[in-house]
Protein backbone atom coordinates (compact mmCIF):
# COMPACT_ATOMS: atom_id res chain seq x y z
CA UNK A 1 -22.28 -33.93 4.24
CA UNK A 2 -20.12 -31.13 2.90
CA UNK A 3 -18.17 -28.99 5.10
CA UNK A 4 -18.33 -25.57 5.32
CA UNK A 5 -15.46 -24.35 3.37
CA UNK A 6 -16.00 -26.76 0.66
CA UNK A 7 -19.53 -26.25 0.28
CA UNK A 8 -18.89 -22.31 0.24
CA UNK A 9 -15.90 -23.25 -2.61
CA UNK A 10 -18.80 -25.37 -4.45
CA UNK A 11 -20.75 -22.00 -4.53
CA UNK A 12 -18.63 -19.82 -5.39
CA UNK A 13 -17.49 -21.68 -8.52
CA UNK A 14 -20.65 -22.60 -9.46
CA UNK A 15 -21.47 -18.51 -9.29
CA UNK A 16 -18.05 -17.85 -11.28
CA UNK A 17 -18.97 -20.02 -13.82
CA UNK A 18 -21.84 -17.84 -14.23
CA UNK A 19 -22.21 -14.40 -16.08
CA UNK A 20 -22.70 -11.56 -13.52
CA UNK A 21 -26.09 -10.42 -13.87
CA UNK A 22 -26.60 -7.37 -14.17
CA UNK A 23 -28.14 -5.41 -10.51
CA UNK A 24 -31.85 -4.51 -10.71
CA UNK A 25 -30.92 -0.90 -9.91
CA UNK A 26 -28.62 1.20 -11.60
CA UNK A 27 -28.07 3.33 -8.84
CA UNK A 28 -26.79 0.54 -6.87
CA UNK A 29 -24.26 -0.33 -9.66
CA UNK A 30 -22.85 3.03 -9.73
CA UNK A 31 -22.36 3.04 -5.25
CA UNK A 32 -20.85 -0.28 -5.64
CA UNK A 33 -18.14 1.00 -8.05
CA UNK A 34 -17.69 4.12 -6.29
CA UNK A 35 -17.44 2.66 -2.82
CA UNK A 36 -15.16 -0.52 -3.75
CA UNK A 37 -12.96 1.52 -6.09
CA UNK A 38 -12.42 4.39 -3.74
CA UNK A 39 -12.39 2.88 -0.75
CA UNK A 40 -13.31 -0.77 0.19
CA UNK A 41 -17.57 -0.61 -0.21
CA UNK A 42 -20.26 0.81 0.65
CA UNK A 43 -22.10 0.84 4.18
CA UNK A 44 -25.68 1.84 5.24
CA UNK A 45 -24.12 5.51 6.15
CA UNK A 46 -22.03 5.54 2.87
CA UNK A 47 -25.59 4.81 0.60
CA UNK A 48 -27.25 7.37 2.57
CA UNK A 49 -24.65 9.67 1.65
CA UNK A 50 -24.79 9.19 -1.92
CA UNK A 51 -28.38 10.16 -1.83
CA UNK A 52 -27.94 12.88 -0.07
CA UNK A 53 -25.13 14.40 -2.58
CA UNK A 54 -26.87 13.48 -5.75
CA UNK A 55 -25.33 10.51 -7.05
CA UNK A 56 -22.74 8.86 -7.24
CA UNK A 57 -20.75 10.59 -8.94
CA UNK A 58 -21.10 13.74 -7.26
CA UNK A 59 -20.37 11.48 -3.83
CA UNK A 60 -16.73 10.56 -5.17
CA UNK A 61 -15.31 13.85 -5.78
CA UNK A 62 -16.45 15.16 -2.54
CA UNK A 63 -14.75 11.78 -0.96
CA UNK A 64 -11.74 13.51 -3.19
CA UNK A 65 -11.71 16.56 -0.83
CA UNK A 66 -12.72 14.70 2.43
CA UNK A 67 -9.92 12.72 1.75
CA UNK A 68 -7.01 15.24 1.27
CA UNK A 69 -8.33 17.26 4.75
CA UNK A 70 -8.04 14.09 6.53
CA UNK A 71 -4.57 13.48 5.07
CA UNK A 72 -3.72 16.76 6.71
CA UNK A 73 -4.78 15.79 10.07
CA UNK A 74 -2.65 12.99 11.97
CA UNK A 75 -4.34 9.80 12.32
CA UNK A 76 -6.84 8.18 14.08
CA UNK A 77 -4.53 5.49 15.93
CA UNK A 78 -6.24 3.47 18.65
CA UNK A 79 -4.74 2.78 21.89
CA UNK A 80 -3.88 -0.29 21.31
CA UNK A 81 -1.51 0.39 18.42
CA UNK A 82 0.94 3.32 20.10
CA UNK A 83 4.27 1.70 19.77
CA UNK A 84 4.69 1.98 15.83
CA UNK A 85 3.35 5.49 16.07
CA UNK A 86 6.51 7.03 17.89
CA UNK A 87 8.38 9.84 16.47
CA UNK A 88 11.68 9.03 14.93
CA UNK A 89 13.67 10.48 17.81
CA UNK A 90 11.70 8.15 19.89
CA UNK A 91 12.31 5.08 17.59
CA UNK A 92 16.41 5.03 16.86
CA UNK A 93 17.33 4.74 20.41
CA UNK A 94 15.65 1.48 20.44
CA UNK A 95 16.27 0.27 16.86
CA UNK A 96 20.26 1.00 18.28
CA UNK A 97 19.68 -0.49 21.40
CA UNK A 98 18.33 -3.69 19.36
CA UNK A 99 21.28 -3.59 17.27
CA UNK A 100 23.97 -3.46 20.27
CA UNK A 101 21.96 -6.63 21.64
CA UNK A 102 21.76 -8.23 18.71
CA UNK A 103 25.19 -8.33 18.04
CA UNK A 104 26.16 -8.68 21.40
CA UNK A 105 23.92 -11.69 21.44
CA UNK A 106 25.80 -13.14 18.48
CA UNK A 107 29.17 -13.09 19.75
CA UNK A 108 28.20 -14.90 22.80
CA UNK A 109 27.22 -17.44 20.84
CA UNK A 110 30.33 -17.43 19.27
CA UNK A 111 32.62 -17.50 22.16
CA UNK A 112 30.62 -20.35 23.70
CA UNK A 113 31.27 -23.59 22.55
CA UNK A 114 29.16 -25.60 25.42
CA UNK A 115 26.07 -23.37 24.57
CA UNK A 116 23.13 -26.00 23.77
CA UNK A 117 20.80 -25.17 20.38
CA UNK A 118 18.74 -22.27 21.01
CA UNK A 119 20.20 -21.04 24.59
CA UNK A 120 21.84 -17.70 24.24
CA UNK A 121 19.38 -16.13 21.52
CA UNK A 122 18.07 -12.75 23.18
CA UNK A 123 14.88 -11.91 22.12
CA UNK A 124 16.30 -8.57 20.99
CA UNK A 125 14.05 -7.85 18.17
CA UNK A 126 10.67 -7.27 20.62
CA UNK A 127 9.95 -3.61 19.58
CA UNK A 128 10.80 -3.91 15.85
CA UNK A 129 8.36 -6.98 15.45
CA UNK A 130 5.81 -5.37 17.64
CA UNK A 131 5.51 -1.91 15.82
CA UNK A 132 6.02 -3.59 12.61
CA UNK A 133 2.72 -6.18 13.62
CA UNK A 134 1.03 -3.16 15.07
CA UNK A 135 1.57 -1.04 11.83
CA UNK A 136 -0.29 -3.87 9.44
CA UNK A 137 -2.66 -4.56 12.13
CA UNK A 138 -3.67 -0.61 11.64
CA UNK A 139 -4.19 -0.75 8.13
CA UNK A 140 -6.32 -3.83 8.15
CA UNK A 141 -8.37 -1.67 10.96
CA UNK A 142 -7.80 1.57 9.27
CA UNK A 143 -9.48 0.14 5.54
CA UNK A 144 -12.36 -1.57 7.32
CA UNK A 145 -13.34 1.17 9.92
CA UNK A 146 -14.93 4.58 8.20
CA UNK A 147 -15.07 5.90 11.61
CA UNK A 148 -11.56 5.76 12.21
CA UNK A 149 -10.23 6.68 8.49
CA UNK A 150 -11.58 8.25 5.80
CA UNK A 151 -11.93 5.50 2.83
CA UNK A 152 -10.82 7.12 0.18
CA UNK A 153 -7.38 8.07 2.26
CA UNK A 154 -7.18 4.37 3.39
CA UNK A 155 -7.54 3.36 -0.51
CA UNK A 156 -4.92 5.99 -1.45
CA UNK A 157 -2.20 4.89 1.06
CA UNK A 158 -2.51 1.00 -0.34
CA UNK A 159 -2.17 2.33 -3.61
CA UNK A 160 1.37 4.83 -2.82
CA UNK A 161 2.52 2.42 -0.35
CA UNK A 162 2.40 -0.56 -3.08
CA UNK A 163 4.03 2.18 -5.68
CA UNK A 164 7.12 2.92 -3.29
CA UNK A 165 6.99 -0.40 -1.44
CA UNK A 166 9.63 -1.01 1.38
CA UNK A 167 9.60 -4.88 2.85
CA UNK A 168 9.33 -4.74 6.35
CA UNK A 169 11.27 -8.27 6.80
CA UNK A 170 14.40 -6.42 6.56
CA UNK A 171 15.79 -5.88 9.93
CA UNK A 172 16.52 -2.45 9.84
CA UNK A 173 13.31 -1.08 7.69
CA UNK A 174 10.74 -2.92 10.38
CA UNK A 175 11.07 -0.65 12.93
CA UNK A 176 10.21 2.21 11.06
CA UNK A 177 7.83 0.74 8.31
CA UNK A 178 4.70 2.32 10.80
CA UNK A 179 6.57 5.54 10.50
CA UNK A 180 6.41 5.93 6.82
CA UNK A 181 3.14 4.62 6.59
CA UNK A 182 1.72 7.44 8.38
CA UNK A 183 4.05 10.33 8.24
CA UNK A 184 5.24 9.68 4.48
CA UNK A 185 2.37 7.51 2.29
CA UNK A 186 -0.63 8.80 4.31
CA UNK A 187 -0.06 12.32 4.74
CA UNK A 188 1.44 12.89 1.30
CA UNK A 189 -1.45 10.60 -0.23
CA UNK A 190 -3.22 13.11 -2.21
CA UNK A 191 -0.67 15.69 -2.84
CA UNK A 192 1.87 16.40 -5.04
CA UNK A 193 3.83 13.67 -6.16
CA UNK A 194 6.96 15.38 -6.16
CA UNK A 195 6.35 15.94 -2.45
CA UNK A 196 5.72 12.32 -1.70
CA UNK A 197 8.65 11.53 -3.52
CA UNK A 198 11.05 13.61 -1.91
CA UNK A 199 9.62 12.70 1.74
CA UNK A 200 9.94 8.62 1.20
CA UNK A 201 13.54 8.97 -0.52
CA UNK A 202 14.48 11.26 3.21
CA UNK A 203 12.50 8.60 5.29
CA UNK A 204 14.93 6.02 6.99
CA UNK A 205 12.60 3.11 5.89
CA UNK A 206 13.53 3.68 2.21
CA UNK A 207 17.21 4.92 3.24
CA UNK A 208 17.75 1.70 4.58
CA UNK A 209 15.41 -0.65 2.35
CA UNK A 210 17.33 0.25 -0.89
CA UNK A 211 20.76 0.84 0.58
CA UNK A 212 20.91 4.51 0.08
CA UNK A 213 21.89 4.97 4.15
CA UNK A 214 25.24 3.46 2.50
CA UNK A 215 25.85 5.35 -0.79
CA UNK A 216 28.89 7.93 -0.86
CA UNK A 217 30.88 8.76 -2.76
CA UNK A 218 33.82 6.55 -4.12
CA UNK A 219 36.59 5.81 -1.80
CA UNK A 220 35.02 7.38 0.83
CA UNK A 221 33.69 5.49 4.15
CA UNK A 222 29.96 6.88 4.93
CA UNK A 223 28.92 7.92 8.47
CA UNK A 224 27.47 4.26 9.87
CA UNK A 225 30.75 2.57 8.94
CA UNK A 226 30.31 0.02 6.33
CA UNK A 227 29.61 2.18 3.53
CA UNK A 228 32.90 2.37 1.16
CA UNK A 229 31.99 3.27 -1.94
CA UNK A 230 28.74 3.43 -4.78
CA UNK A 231 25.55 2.01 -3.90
CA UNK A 232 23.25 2.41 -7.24
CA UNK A 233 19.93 0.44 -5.65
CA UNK A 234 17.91 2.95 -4.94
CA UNK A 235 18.84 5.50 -7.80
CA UNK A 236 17.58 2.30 -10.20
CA UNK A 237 14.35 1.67 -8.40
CA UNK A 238 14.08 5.46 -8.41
CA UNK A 239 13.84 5.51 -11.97
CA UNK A 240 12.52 2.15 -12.69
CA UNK A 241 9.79 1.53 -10.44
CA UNK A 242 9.16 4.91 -9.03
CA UNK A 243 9.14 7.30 -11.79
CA UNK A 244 10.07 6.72 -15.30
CA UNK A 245 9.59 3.14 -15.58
CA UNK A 246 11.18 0.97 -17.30
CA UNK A 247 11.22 1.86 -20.44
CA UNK A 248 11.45 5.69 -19.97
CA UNK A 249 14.84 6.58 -21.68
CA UNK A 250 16.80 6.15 -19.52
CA UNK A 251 20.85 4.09 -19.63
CA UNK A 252 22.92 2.38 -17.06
CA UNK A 253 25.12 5.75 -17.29
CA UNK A 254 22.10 7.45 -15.83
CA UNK A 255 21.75 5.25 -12.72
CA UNK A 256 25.06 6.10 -11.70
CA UNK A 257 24.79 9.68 -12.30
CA UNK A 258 21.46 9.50 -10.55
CA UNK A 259 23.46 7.65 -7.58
CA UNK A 260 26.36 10.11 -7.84
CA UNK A 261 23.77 13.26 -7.13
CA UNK A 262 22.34 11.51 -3.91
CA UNK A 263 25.79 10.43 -2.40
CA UNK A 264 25.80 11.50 1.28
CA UNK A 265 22.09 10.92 1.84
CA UNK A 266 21.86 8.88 4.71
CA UNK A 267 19.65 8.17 8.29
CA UNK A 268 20.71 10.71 11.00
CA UNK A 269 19.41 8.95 14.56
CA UNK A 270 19.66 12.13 16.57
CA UNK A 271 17.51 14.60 14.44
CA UNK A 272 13.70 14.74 14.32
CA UNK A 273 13.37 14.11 10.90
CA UNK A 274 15.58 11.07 11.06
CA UNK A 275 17.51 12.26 7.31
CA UNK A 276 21.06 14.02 7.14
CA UNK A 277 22.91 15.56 3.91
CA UNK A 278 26.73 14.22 4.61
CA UNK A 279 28.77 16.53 2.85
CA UNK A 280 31.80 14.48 3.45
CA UNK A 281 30.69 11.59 1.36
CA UNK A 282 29.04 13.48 -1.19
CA UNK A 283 30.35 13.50 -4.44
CA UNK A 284 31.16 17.05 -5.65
CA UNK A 285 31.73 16.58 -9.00
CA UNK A 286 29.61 17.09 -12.02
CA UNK A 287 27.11 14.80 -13.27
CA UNK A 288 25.20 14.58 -15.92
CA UNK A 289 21.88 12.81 -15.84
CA UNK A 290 19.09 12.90 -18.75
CA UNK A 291 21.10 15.21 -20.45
CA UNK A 292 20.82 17.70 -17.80
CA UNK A 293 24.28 18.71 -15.67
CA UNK A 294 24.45 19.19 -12.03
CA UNK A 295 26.94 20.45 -10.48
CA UNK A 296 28.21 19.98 -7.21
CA UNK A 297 25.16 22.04 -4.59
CA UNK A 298 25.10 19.68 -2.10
CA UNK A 299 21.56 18.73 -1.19
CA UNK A 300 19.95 20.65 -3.57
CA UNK A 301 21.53 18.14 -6.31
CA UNK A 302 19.04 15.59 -5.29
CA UNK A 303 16.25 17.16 -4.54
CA UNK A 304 16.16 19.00 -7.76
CA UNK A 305 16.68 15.62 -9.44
CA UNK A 306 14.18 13.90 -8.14
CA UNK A 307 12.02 17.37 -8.75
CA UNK A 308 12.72 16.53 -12.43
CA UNK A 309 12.19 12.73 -12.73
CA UNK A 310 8.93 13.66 -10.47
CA UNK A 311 7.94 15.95 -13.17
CA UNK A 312 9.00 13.85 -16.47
CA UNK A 313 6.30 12.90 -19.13
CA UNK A 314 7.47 9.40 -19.06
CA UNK A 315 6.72 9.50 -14.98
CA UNK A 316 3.50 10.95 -15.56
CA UNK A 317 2.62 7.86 -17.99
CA UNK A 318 3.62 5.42 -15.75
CA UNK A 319 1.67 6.80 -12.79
CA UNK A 320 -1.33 7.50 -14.98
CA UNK A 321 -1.15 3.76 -15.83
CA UNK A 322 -0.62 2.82 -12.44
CA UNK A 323 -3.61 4.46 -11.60
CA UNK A 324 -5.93 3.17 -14.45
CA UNK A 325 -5.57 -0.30 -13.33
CA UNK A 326 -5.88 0.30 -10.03
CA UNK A 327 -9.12 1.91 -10.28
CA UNK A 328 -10.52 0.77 -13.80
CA UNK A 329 -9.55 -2.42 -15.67
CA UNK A 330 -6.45 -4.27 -15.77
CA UNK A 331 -6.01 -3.31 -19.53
CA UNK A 332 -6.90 0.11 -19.20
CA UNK A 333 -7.96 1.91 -22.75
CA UNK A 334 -4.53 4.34 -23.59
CA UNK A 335 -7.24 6.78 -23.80
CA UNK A 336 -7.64 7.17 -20.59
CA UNK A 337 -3.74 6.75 -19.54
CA UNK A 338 -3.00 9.56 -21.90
CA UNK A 339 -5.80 11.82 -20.23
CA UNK A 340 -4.84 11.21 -16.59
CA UNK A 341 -1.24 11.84 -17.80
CA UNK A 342 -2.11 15.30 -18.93
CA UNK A 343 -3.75 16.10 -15.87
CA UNK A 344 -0.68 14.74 -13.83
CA UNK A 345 1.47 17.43 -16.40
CA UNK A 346 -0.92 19.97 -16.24
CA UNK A 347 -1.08 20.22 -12.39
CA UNK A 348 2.38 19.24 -11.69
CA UNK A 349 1.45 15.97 -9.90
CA UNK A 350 -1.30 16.86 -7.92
CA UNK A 351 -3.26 14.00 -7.12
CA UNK A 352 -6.49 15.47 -6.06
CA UNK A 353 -6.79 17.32 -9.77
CA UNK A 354 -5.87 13.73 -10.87
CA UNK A 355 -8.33 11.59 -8.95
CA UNK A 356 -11.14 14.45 -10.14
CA UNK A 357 -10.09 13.37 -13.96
CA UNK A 358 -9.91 9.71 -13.37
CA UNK A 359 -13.79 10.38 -11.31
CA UNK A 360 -14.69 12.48 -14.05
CA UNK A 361 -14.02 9.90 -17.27
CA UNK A 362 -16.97 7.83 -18.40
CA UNK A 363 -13.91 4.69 -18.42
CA UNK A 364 -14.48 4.87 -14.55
CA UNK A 365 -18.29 3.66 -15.00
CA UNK A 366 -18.29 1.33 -17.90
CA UNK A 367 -19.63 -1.67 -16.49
CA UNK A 368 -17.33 -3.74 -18.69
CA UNK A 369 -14.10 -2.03 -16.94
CA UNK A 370 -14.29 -4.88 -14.37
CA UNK A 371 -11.48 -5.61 -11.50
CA UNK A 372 -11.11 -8.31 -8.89
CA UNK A 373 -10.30 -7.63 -5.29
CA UNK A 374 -7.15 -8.76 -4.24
CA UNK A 375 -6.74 -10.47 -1.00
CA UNK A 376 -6.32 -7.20 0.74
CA UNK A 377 -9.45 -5.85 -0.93
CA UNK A 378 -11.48 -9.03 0.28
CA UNK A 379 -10.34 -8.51 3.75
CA UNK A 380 -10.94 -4.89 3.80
CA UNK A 381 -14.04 -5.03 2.40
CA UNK A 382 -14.88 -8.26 4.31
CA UNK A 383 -14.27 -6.77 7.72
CA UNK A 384 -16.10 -3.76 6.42
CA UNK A 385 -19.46 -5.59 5.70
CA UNK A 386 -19.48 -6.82 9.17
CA UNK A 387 -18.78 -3.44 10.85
CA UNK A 388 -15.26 -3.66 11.48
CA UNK A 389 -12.84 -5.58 13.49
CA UNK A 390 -14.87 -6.45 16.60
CA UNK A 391 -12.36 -8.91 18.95
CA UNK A 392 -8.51 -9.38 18.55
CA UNK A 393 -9.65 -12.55 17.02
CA UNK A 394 -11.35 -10.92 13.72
CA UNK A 395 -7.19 -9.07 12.93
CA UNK A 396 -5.75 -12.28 13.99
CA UNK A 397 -7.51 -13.93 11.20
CA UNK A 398 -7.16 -11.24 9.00
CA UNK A 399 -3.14 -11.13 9.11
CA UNK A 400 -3.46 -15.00 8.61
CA UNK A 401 -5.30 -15.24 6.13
CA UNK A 402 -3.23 -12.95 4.47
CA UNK A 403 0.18 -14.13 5.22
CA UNK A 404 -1.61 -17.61 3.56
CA UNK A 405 -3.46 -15.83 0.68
CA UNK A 406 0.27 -14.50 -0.75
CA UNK A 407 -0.27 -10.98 0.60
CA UNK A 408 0.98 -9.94 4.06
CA UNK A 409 0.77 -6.62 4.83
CA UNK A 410 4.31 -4.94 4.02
CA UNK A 411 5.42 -8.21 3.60
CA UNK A 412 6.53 -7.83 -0.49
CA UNK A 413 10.26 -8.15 -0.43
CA UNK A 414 11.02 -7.02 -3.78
CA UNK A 415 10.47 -3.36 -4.45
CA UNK A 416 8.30 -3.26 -7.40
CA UNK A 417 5.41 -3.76 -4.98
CA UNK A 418 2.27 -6.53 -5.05
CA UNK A 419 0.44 -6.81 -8.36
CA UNK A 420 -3.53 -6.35 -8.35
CA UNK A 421 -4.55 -8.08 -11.73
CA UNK A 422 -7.08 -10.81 -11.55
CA UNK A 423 -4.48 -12.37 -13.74
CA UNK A 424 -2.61 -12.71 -10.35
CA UNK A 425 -5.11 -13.72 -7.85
CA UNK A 426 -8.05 -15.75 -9.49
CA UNK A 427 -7.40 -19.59 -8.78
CA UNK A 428 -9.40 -22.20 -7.18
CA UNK A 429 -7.29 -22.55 -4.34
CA UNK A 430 -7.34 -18.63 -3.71
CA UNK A 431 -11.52 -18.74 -3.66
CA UNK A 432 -10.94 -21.83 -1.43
CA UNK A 433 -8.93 -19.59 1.12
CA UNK A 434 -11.36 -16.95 0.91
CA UNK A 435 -14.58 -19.03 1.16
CA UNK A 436 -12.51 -20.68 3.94
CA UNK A 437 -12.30 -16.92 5.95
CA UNK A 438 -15.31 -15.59 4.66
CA UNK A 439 -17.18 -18.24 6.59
CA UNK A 440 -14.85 -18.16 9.92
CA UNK A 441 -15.36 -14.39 9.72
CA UNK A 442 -19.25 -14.37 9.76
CA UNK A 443 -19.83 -17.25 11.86
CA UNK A 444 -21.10 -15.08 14.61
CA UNK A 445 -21.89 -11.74 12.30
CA UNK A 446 -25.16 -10.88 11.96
CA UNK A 447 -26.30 -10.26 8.28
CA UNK A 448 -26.24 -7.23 6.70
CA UNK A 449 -28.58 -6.76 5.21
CA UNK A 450 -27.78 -3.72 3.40
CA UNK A 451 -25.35 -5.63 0.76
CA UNK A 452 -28.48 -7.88 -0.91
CA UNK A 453 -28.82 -4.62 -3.22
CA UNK A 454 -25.67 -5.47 -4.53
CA UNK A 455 -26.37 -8.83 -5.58
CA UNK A 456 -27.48 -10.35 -8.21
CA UNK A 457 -30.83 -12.30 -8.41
CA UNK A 458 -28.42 -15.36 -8.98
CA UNK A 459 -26.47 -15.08 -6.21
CA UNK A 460 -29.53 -13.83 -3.83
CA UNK A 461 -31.67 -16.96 -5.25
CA UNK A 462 -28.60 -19.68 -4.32
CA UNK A 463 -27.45 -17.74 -1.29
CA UNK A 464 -31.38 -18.04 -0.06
CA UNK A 465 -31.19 -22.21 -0.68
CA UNK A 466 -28.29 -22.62 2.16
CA UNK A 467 -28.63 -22.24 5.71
CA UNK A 468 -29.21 -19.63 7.60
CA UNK A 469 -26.06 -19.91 9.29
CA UNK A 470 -24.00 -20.15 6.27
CA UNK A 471 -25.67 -17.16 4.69
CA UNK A 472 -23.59 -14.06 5.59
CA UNK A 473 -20.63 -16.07 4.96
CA UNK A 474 -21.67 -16.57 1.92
CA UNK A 475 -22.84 -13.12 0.63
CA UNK A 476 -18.81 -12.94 0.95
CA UNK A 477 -17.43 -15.80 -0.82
CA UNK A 478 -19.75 -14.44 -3.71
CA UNK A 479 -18.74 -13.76 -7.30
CA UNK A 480 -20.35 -10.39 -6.86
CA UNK A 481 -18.89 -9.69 -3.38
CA UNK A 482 -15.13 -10.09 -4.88
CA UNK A 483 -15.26 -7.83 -7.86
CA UNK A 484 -15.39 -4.23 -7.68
């Protein structure tokens, strides 16, 4: 007899190896789409309030403005999650404190030549892994709970966390990866992008993740000490990753321009906002980046260069792109990239006149622009189905299975951020690993019933030869469950 993960795998290939068929009521394609896309599905309330607004389409630009007002508010943090949601003034005496042991830890060690294999370690990192744990353990609950977060907001904060991606298994960035989440990605999330530019290059996760908290100017020694010179990292990813891209015209000579401007931008542990301008380490000479020349105005330098990079056609391309294959295809048509682009121009970044573009484009509901969920999506949406994270025991398989599926939550090292092409995360042994959950996680779910209207009359007919038990389970390892 088959067990259950393998006979959910058996499934769920033989469904793959099927064409989709397509669902029996049109209306129910366009909710699935809407709900997946901009958030992570749809729920009895959500379907209700589709009907009530008109249709779908009407239902996602509203979730556009429900979104942005809930972006203004702080979040919804439960009880259970307080220690990643400190202020900054509250966090850096404890980061430092970790720090001091740390080190002090290490030098015992050092001095101690009887000390026996493992004695001596301090378990000095306790906070940092604890907010950092808490912080992914709220945006598994935040993306799966309606309640708690609006769905379009939870979508949008995957998608600008991802774009400006800091790795929380660098020591100094995991204490205050929770931080940015919520007081940089989220609140900024449908705003300008200019704005949320400016507040993740001041925020001390991204200060310290790409080695800015270090730049000044040459010969110089920077405020924490080590710094003694140039530090180019983040002024490349700047331009690289998080605005022109790539290819966007610009040369080496610009990186170090683009470095030169933000010299003396660094963490500053005793103010509120956790960012200080050094003047002392800042170079004052003129630069000349893009073929425009700054000249020595302190703080104002950067900010009005990353104003302009914020604002440059090639930026709006690349985040138009971004966006298309987030929420479209994977090979979006330029079309479409070229007419989210001109919004992005038009409104100077501003993402809700974006999102209404990208709503408003008939590329959005072509039922050949297909995507598949990545692991994140499937657990989201997953957990969603079933109502939410009931016990401790539904997140603790959650952040397993995605530590095992290849995506742990902040857990990217590199900055370019995870990749969400099927290209990337369609293989047999991924479907095994999400059969495998899928099943764990319903075990004691009831059904709901709600999702068989998003099903195909294939999958309904083979889900309805299995067990009763296996059923719900199932309905998520399905080829129709793991698109959206």
């Amino acid at each position: 007899m088959l067990t259950l993960h393998v006979r959910a795998l058996v499934l769920t290939i033989l469904a793959f190896s099927l064409p989709v068929q397509a669902q029996t009521n049109a209306q129910a394609e366009s909710v699935w789409r809407a709900s997946s896309r901009l958030g992570y599905g749809p729920t009895p309330s959500s379907v209700a309030d589709v009907s009530r607004t008109g249709g779908a389409q009407a239902w996602a630009l509203q979730q556009v403005d429900l979104a942005y007002s809930a972006s203004r508010q702080p979040a919804a943090v439960p009880a259970q999650f307080t220690r990643f949601n400190q202020t900054l003034a509250q966090i850096f005496p404890v980061f430092e404190a970790e720090r001091k042991a740390r080190k002090a830890g290490q030098e015992k060690l050092q001095k101690k030549d009887d000390v026996q294999p493992g004695a001596g370690k301090m378990e000095v990192e306790v906070f940092s892994r604890d907010a950092a744990r808490e912080a992914a353990a709220w945006r598994v609950t935040a993306c799966s709970s309606p309640a708690l977060e609006n769905p379009l907001l939870a979508r949008m904060t995957e998608f600008w966390f991802n774009h400006l991606n800091v790795f929380s298994g660098k020591g100094p960035v995991r204490p205050f990866v929770g931080h940015y989440e919520l007081n940089v990605i989220r609140a900024n999330a449908l705003g300008k992008f200019e704005d949320l530019l400016l507040a993740s290059a001041k925020h001390p996760a991204m200060l310290f993740y790409l080695d800015q908290a270090l730049s000044v100017a040459d010969g110089s020694t920077g405020p924490l000490g080590q710094a003694k010179g140039l530090n180019e990292n983040y002024a490349r990813e700047l331009m690289e990753l998080h605005t022109l891209g790539v290819n966007g015209g610009y040369s080496q000579s610009d990186v170090r321009e683009l470095a030169r401007i933000l010299t003396g931008w660094t963490v500053a542990p005793r103010q509120d906002s956790g960012f200080r301008f050094s003047q002392q380490t800042h170079d004052t000479g003129d630069k000349r980046l893009l073929g425009t020349t700054f000249h020595n105005q302190g703080l104002k330098e950067g900010e009005d260069a990353i104003r302009m990079l914020a604002r440059h056609p090639a930026t709006a391309q690349r985040i138009a792109t971004r966006l298309a294959t987030f929420f479209v295809s994977d090979k979006p048509a330029q079309a479409l990239v070229d007419r989210l682009a001109s919004s992005f121009i038009a409104s100077q970044g501003d993402m809700r006149v974006v999102l209404r573009t990208l709503i408003e484009s008939s590329a959005f509901w072509q039922a050949d622009q297909t995507l598949f969920k990545t692991p994140f999506d499937f657990a989201c949406s997953a957990l969603l189905a079933l109502g939410g994270p009931h016990e401790r025991r539904d997140m603790a398989q959650t952040l397993n299975f995605l530590n095992n599926a290849g995506q742990p939550v902040q857990g990217w090292q590199t900055p370019d951020g995870y990749k969400t092409d099927a290209a990337t995360w369609l293989s047999p042994e991924a479907l095994t690993r999400r059969a495998d959950f899928a099943v764990a996680l319903a075990k004691q779910a009831p059904q709901p019933e709600f999702l068989h209207a998003f099903l195909s009359n294939t999958t309904r007919q083979r889900i309805g030869q299995e067990p009763g038990a296996l059923q719900t389970g199932l309905m998520l390892a399905s080829p129709d469950f793991m698109r959206k």
